[in-house]
N, C-alpha and C. Protein backbone atom coordinates (compact mmCIF):
# COMPACT_ATOMS: atom_id res chain seq x y z
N UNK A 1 -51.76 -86.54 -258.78
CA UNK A 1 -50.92 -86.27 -259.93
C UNK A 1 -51.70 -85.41 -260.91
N UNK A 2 -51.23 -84.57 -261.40
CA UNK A 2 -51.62 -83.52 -262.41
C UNK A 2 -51.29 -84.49 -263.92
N UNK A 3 -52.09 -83.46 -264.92
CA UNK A 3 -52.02 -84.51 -266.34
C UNK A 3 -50.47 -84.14 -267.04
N UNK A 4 -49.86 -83.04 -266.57
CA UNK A 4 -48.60 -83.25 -267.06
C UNK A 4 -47.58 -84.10 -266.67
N UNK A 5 -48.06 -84.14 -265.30
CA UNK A 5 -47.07 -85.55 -264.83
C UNK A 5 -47.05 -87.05 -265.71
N UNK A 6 -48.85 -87.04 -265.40
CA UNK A 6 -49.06 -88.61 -266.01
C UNK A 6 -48.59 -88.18 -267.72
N UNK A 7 -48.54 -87.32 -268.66
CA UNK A 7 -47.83 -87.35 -269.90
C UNK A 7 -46.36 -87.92 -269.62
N UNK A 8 -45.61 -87.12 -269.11
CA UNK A 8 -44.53 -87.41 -269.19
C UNK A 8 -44.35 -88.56 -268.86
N UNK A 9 -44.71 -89.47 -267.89
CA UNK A 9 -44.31 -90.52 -266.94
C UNK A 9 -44.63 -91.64 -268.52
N UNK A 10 -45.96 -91.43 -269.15
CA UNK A 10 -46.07 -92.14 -270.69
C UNK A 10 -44.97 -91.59 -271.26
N UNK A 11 -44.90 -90.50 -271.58
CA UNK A 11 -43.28 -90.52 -272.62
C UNK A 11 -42.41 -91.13 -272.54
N UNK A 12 -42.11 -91.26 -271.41
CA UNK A 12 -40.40 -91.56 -270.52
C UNK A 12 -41.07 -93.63 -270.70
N UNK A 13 -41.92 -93.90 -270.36
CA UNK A 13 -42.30 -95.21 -270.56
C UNK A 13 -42.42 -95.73 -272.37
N UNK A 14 -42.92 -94.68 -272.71
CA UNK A 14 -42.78 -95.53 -274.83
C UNK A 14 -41.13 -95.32 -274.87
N UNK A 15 -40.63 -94.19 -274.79
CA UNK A 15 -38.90 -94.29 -275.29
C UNK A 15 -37.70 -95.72 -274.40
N UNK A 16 -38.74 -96.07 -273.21
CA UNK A 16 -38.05 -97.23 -272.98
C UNK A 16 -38.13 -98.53 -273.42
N UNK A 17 -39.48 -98.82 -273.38
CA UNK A 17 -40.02 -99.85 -273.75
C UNK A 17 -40.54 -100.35 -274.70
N UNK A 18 -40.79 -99.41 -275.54
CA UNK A 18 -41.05 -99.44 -276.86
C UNK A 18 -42.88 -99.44 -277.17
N UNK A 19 -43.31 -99.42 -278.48
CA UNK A 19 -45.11 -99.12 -278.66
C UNK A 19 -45.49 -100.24 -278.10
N UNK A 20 -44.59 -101.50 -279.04
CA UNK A 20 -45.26 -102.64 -278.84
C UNK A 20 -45.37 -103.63 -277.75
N UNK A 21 -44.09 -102.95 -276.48
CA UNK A 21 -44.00 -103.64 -275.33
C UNK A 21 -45.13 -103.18 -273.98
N UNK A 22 -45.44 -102.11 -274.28
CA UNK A 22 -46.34 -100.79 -273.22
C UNK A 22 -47.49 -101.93 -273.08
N UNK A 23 -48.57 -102.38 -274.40
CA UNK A 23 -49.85 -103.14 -273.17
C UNK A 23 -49.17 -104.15 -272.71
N UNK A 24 -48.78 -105.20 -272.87
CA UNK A 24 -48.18 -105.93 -272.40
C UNK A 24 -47.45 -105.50 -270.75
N UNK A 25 -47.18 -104.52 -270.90
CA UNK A 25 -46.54 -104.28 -269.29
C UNK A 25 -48.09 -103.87 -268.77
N UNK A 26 -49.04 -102.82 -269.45
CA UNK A 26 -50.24 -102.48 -269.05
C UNK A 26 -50.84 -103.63 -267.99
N UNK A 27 -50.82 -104.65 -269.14
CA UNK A 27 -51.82 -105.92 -268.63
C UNK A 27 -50.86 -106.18 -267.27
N UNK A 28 -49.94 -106.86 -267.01
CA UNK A 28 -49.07 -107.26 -266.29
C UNK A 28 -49.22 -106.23 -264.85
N UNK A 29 -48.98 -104.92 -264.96
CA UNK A 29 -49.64 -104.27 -263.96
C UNK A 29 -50.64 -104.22 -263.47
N UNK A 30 -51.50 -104.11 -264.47
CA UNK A 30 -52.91 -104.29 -263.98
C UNK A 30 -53.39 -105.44 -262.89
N UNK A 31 -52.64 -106.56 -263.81
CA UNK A 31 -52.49 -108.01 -262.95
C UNK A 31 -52.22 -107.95 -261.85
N UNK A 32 -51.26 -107.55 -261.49
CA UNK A 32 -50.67 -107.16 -259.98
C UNK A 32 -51.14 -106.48 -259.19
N UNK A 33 -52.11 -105.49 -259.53
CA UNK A 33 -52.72 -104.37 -258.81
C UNK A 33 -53.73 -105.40 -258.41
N UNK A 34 -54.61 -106.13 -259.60
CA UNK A 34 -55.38 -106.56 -258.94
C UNK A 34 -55.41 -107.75 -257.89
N UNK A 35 -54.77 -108.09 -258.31
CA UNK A 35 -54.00 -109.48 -257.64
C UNK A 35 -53.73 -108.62 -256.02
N UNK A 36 -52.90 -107.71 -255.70
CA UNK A 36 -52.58 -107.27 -254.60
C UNK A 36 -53.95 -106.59 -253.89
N UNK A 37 -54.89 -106.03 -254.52
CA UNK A 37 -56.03 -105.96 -254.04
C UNK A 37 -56.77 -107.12 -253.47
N UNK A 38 -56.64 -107.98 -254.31
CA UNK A 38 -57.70 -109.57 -253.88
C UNK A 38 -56.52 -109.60 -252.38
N UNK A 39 -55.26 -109.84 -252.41
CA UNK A 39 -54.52 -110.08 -250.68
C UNK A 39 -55.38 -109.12 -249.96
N UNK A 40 -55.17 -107.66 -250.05
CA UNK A 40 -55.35 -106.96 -249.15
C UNK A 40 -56.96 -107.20 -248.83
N UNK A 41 -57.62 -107.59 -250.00
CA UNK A 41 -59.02 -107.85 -249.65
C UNK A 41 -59.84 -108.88 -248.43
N UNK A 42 -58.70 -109.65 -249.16
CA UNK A 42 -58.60 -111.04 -248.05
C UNK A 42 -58.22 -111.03 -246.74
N UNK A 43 -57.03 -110.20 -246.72
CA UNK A 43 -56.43 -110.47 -245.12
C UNK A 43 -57.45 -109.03 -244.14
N UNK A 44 -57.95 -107.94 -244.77
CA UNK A 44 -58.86 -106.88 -244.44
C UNK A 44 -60.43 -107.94 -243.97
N UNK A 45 -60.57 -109.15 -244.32
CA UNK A 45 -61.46 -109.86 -244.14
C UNK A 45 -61.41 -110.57 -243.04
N UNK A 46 -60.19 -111.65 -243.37
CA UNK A 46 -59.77 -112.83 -242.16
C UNK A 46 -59.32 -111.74 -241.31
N UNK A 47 -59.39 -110.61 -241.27
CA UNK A 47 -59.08 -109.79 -239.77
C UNK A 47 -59.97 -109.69 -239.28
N UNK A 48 -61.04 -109.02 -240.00
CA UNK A 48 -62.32 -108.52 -239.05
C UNK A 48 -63.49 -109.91 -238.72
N UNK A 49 -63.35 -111.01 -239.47
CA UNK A 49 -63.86 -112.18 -239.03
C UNK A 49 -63.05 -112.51 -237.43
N UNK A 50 -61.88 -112.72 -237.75
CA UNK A 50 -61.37 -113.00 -236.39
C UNK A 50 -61.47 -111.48 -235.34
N UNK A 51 -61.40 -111.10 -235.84
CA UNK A 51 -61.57 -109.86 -234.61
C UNK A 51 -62.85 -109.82 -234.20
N UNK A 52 -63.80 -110.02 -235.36
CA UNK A 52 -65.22 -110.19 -234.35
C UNK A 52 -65.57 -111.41 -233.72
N UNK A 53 -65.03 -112.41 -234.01
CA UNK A 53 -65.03 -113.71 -232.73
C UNK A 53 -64.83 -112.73 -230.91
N UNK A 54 -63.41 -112.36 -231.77
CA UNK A 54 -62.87 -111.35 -230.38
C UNK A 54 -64.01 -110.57 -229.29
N UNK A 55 -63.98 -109.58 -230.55
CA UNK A 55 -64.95 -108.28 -229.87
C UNK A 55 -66.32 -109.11 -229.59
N UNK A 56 -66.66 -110.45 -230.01
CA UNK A 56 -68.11 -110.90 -229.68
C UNK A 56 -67.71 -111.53 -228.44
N UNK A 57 -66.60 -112.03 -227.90
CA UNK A 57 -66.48 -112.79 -226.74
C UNK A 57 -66.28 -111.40 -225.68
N UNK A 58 -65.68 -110.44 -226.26
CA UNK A 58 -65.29 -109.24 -225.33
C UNK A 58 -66.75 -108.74 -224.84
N UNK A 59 -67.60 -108.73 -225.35
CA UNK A 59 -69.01 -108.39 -225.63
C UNK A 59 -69.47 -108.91 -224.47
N UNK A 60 -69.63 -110.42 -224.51
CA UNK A 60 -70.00 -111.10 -223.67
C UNK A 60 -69.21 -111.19 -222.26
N UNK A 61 -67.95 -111.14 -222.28
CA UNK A 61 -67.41 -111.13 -221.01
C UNK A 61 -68.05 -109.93 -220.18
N UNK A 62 -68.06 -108.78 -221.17
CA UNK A 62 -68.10 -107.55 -220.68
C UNK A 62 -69.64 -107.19 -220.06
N UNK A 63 -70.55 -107.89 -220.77
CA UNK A 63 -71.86 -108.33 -220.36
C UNK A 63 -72.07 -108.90 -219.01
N UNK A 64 -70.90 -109.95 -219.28
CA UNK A 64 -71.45 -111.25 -217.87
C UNK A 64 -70.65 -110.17 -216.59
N UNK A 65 -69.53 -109.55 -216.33
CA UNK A 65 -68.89 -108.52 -215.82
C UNK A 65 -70.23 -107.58 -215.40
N UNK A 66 -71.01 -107.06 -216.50
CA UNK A 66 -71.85 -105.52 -216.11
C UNK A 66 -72.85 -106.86 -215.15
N UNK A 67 -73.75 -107.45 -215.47
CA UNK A 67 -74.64 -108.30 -214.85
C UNK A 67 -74.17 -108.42 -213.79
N UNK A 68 -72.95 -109.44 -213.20
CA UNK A 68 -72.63 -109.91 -211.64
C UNK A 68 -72.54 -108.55 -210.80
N UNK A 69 -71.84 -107.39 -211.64
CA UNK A 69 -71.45 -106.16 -211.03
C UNK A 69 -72.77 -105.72 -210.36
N UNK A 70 -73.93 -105.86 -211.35
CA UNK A 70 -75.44 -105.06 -210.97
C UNK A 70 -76.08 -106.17 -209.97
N UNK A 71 -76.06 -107.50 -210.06
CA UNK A 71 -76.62 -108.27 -209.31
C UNK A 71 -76.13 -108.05 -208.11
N UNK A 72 -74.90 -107.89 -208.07
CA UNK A 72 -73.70 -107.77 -206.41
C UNK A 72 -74.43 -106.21 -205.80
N UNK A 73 -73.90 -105.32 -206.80
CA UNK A 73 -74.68 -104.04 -206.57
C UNK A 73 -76.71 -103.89 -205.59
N UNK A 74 -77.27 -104.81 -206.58
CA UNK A 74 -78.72 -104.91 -205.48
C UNK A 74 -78.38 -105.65 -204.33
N UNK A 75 -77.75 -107.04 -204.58
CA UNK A 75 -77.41 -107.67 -203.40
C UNK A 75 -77.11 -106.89 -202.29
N UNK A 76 -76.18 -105.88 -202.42
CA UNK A 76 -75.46 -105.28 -200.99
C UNK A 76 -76.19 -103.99 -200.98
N UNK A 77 -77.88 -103.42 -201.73
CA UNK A 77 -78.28 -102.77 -201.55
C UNK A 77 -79.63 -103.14 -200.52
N UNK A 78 -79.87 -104.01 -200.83
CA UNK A 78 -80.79 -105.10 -200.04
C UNK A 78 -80.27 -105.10 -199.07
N UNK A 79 -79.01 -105.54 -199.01
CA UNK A 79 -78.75 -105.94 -197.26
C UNK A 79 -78.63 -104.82 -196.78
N UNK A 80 -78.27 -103.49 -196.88
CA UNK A 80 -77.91 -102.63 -196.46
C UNK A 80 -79.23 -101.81 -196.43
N UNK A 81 -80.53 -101.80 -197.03
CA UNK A 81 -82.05 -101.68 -196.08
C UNK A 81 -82.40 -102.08 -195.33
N UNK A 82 -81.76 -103.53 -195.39
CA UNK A 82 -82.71 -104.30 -194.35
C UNK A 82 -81.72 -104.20 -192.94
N UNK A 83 -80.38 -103.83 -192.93
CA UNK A 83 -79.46 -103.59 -191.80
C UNK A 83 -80.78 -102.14 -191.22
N UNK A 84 -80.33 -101.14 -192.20
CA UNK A 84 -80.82 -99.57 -191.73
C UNK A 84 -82.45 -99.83 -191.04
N UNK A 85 -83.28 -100.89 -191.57
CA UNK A 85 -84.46 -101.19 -190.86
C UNK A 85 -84.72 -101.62 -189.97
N UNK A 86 -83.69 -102.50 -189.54
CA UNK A 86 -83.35 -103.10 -187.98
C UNK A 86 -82.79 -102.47 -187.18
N UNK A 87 -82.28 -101.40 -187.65
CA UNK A 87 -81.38 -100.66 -186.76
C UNK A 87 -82.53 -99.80 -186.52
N UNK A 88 -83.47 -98.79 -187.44
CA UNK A 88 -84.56 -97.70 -186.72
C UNK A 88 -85.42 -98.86 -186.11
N UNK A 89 -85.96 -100.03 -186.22
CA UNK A 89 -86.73 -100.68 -185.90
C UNK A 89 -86.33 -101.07 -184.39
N UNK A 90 -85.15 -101.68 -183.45
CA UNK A 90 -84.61 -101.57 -182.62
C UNK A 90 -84.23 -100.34 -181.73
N UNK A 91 -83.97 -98.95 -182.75
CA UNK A 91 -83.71 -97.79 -181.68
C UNK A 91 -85.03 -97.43 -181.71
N UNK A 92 -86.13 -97.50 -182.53
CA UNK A 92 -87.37 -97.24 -181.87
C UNK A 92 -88.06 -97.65 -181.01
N UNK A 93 -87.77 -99.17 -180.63
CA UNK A 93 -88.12 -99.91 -179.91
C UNK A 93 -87.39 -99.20 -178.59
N UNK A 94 -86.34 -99.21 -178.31
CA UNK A 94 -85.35 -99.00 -177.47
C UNK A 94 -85.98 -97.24 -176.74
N UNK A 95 -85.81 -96.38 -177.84
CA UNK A 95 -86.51 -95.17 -177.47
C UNK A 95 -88.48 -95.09 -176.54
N UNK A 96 -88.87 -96.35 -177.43
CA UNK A 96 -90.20 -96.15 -176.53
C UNK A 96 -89.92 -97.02 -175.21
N UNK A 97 -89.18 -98.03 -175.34
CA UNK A 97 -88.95 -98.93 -173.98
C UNK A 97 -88.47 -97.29 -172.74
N UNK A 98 -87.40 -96.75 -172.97
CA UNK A 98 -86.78 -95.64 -172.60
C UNK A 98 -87.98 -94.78 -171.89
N UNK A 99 -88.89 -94.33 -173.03
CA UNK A 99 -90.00 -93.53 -172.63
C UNK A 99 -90.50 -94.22 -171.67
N UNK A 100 -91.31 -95.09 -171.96
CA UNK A 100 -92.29 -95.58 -170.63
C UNK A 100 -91.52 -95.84 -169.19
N UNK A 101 -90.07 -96.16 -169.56
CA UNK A 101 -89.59 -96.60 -168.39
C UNK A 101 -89.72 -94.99 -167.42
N UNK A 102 -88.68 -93.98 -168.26
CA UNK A 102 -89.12 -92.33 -167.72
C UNK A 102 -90.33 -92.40 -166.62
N UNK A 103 -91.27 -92.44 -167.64
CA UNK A 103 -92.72 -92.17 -167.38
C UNK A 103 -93.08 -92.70 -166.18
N UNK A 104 -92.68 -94.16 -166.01
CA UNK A 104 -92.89 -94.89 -164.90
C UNK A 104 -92.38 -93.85 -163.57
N UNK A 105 -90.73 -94.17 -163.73
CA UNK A 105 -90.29 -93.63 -163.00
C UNK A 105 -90.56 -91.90 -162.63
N UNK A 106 -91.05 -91.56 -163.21
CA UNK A 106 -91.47 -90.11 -162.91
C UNK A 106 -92.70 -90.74 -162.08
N UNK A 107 -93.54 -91.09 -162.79
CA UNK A 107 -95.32 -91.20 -161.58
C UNK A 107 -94.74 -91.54 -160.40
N UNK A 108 -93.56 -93.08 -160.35
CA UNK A 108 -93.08 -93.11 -159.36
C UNK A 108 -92.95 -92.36 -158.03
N UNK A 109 -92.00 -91.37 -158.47
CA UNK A 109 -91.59 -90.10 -158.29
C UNK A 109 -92.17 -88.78 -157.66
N UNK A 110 -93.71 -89.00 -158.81
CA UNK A 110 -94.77 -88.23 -158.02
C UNK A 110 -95.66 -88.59 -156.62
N UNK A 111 -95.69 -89.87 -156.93
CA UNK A 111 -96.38 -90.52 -155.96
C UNK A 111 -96.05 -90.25 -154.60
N UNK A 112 -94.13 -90.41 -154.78
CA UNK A 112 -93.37 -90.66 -153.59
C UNK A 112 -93.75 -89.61 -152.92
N UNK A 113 -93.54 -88.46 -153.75
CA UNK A 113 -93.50 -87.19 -153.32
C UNK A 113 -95.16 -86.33 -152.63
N UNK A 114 -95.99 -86.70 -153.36
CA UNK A 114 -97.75 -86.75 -152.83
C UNK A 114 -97.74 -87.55 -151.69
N UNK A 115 -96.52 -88.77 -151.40
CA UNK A 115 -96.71 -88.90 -150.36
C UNK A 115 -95.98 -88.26 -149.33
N UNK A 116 -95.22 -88.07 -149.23
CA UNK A 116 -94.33 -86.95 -148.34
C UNK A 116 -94.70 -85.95 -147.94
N UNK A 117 -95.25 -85.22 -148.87
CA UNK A 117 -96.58 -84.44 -148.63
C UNK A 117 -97.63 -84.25 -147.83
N UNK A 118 -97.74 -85.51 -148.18
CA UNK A 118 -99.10 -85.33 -147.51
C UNK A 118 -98.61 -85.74 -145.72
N UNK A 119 -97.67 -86.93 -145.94
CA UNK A 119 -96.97 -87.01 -144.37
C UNK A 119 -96.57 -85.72 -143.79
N UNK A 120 -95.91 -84.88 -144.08
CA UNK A 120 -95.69 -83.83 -143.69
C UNK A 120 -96.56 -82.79 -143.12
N UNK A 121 -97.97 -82.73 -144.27
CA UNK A 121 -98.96 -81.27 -143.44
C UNK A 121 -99.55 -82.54 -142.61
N UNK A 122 -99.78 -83.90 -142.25
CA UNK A 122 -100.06 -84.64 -141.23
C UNK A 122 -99.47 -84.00 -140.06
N UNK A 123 -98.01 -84.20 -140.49
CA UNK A 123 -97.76 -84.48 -139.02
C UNK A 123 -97.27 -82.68 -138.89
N UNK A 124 -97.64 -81.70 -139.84
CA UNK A 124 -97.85 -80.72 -139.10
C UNK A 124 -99.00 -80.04 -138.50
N UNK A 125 -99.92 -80.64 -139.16
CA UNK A 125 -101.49 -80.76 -138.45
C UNK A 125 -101.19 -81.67 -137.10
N UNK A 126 -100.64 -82.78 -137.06
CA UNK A 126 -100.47 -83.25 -135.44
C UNK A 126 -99.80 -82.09 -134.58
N UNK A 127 -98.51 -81.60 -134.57
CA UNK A 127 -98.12 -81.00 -134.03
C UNK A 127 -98.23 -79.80 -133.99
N UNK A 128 -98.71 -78.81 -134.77
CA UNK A 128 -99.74 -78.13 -134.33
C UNK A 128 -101.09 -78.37 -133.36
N UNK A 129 -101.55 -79.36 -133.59
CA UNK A 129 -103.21 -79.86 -132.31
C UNK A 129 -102.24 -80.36 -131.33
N UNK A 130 -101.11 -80.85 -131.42
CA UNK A 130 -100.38 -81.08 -129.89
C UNK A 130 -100.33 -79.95 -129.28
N UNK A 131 -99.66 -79.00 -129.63
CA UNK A 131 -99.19 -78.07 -129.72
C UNK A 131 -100.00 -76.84 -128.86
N UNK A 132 -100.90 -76.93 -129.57
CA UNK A 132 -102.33 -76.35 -129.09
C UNK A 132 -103.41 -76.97 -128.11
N UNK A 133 -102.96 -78.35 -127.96
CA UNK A 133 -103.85 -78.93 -126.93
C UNK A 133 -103.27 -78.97 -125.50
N UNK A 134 -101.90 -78.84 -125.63
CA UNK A 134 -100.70 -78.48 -124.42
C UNK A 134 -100.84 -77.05 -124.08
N UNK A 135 -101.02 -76.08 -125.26
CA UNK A 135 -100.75 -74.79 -124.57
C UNK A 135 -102.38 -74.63 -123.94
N UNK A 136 -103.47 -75.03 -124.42
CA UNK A 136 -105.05 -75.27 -123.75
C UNK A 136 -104.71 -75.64 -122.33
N UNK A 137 -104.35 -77.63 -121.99
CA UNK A 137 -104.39 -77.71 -121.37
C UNK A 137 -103.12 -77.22 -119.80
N UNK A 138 -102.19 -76.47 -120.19
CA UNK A 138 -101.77 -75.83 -119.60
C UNK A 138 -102.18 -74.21 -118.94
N UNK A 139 -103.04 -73.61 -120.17
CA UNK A 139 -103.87 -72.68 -119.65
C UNK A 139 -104.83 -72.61 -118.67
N UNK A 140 -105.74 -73.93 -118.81
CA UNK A 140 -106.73 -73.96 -117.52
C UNK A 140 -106.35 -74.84 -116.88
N UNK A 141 -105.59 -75.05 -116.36
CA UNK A 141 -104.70 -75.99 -115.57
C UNK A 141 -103.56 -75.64 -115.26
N UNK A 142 -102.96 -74.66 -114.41
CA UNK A 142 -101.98 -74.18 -114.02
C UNK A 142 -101.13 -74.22 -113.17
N UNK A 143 -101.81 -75.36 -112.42
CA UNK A 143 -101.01 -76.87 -111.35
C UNK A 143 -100.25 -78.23 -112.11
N UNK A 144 -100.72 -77.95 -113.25
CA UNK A 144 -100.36 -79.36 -113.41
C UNK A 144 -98.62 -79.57 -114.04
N UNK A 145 -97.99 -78.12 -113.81
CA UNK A 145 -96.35 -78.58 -113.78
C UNK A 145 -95.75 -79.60 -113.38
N UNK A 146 -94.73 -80.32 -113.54
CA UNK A 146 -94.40 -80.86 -112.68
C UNK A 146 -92.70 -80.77 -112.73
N UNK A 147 -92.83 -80.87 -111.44
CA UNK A 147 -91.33 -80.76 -111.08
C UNK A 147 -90.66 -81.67 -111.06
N UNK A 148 -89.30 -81.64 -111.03
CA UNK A 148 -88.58 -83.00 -110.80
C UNK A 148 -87.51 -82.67 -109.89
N UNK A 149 -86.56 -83.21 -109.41
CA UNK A 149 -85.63 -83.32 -108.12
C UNK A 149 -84.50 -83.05 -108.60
């Protein structure tokens, strides 16, 4: 409000009420203003008292909520190392069992084969010295055919 307002709004208030009635209403307003301040003071109070009961239990719920959330959270982070550790711990196991078995089976393998080998230039060293001891003794011995019927 500008000061010409608040003049007039006094003018228009003495021509009604007269000189001697104005403090008298003064006081009486005043009364009320303050009076309606002390309510609003009060219930602006018993709100935020009760609302912080509220927001202090919200607090806490919201607390005990973050906690179980983080406790659950390590819980199933824990188990879920110790799964992933049994699992490389088992396929490593599994992978070296794998290896040696290979390994086996390869020397196996070689062995079989060193032996085959070696059976083989045997018995082509036999049959070669057969071979050669037949075509010998057929060379200086040139009777000893024999016939059959």
């Amino acid at each position: 409000m500008s000061g010409q307002e608040i003049f007039v709004i006094i003018v228009v208030a003495l021509l009604l009420f007269g000189a001697d009635k104005l403090p008298e209403i003064a006081r009486t307003l005043s009364k009320g203003m303050r009076d309606f301040r002390k309510a609003t003071d009060e219930i602006r109070r018993e709100f935020e008292s009760s609302t912080a009961d509220l927001r202090r239990d919200i607090n806490e719920v919201a607390g005990s909520i973050t906690r179980d959330v983080t406790e659950m959270s390590d819980s199933i982070t824990r188990d879920v190392n110790e799964v992933k550790d049994n699992i490389n711990k088992e396929v490593n196991e599994f992978t070296s069992d794998l290896s040696n078995d290979v390994n086996e089976i390869k020397s196996s393998i070689e062995k079989d084969v060193n032996e085959v080998r070696e059976n083989l230039e045997k018995d082509l060293k036999g049959e070669s010295e057969t071979t050669n001891q037949e075509t010998t003794d057929q060379s200086t011995n040139p009777y000893t055919d024999t016939y059959t019927d």
